[in-house]
N, C-alpha and C. Protein backbone atom coordinates (compact mmCIF):
# COMPACT_ATOMS: atom_id res chain seq x y z
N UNK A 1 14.47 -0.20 2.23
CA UNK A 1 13.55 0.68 2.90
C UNK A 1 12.12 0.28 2.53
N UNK A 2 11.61 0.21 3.44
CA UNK A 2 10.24 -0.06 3.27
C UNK A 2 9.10 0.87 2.89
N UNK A 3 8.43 0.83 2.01
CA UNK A 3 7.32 1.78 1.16
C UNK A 3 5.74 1.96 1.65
N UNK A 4 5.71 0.87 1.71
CA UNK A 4 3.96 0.62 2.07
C UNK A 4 4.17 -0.70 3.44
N UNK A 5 2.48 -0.06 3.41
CA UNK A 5 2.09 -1.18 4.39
C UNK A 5 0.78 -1.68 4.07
N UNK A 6 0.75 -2.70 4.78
CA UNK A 6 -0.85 -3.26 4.45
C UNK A 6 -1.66 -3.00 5.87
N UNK A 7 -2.27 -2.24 5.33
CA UNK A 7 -3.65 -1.58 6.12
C UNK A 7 -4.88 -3.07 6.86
N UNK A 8 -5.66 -2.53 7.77
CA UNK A 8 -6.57 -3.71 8.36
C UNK A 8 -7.89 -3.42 7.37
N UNK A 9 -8.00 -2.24 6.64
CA UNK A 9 -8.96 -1.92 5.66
C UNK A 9 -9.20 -2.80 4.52
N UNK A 10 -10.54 -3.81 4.93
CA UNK A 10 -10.76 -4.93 4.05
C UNK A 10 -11.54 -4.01 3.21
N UNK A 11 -11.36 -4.84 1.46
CA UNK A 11 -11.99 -4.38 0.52
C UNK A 11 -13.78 -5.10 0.95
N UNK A 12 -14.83 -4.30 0.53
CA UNK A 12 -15.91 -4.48 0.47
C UNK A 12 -16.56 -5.56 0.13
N UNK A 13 -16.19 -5.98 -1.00
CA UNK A 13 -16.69 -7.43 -1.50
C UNK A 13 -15.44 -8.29 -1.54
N UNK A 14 -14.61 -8.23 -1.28
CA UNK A 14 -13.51 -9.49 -1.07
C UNK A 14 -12.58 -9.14 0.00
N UNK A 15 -12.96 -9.60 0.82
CA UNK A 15 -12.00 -9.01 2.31
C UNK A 15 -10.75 -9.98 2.11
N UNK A 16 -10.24 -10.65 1.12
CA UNK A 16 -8.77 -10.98 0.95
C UNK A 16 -8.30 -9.74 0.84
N UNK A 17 -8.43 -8.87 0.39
CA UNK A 17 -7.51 -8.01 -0.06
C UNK A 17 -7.85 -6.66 0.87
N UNK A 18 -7.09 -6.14 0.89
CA UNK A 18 -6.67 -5.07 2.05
C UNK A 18 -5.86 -4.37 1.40
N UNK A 19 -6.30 -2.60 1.66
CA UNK A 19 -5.55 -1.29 1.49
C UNK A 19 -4.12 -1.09 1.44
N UNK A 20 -3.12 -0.05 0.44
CA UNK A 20 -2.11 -0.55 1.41
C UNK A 20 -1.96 1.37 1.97
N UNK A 21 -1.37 1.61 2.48
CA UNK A 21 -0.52 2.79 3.05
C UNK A 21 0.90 3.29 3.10
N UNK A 22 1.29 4.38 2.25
CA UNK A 22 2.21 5.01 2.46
C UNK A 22 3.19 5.31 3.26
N UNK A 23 4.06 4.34 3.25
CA UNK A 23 4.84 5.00 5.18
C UNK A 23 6.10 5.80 4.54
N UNK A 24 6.78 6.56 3.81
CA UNK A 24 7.19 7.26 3.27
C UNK A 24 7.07 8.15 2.23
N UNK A 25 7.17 8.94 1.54
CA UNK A 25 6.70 10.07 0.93
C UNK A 25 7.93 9.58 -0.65
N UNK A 26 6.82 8.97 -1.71
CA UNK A 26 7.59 8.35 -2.87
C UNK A 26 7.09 9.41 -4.12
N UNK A 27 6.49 10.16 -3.66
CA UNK A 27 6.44 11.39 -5.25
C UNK A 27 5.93 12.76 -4.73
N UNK A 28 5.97 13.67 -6.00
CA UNK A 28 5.02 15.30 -4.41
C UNK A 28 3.69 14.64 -4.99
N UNK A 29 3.16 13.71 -5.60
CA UNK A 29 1.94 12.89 -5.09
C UNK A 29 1.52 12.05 -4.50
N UNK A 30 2.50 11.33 -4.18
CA UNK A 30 2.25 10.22 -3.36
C UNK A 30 3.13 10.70 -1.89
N UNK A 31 2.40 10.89 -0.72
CA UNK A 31 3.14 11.18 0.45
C UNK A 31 2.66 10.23 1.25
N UNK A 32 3.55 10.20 2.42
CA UNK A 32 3.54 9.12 3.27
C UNK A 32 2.07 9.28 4.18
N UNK A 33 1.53 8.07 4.22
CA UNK A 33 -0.12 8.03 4.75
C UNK A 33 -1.26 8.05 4.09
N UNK A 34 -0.73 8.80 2.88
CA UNK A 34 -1.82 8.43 1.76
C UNK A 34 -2.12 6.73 1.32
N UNK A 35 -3.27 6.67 1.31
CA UNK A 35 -3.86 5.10 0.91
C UNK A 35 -3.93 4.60 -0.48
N UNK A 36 -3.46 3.77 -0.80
CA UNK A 36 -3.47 3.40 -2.33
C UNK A 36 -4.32 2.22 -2.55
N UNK A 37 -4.49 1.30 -3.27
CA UNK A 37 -5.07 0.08 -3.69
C UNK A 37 -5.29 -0.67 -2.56
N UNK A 38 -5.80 -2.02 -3.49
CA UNK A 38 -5.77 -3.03 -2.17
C UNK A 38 -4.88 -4.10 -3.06
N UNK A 39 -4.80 -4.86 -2.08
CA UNK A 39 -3.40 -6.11 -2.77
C UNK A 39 -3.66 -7.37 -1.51
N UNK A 40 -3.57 -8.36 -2.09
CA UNK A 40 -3.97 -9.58 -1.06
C UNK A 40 -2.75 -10.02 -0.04
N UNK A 41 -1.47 -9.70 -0.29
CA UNK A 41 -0.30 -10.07 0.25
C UNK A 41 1.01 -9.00 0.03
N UNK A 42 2.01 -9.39 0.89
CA UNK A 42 3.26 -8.36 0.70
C UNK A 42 3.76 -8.89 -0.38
N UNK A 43 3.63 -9.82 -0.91
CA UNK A 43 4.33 -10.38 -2.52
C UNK A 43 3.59 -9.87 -3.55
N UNK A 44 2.59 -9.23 -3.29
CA UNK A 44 1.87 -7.98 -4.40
C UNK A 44 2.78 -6.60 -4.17
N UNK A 45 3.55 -6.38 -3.72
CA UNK A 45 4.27 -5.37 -3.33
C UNK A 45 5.36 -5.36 -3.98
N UNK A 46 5.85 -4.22 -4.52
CA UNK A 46 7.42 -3.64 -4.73
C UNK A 46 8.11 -2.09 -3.97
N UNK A 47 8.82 -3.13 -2.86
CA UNK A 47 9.18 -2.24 -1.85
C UNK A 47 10.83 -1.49 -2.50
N UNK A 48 11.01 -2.03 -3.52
CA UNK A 48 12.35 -0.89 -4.16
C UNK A 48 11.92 0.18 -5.34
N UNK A 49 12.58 0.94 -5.85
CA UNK A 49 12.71 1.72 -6.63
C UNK A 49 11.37 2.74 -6.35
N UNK A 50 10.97 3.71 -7.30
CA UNK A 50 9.65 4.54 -7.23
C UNK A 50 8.30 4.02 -7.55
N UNK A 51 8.13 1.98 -8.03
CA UNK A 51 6.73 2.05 -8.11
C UNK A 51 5.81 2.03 -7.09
């Protein structure tokens, strides 16, 4: 199941890296759509478990 996504929201001073977004609801803080970090690629990603 897939967790996040990577957003078109370039970071400010280094537009490698881009936002990601919530597409499911992984804590009662973290819900789906909420925006988290930025990360340069989907291999910055861990799409299993709760991180």
């Amino acid at each position: 199941m897939k967790k996040y996504e990577i957003t078109d929201i370039a970071h400010p001073d280094n537009p490698n890296l881009h936002r990601i977004r919530a597409v499911t609801d992984l804590t009662e803080d973290v819900l789906a759509g909420m925006l988290g970090g930025y990360v340069e690629s989907c291999d910055n990603l861990d799409q299993d478990g709760r991180a």
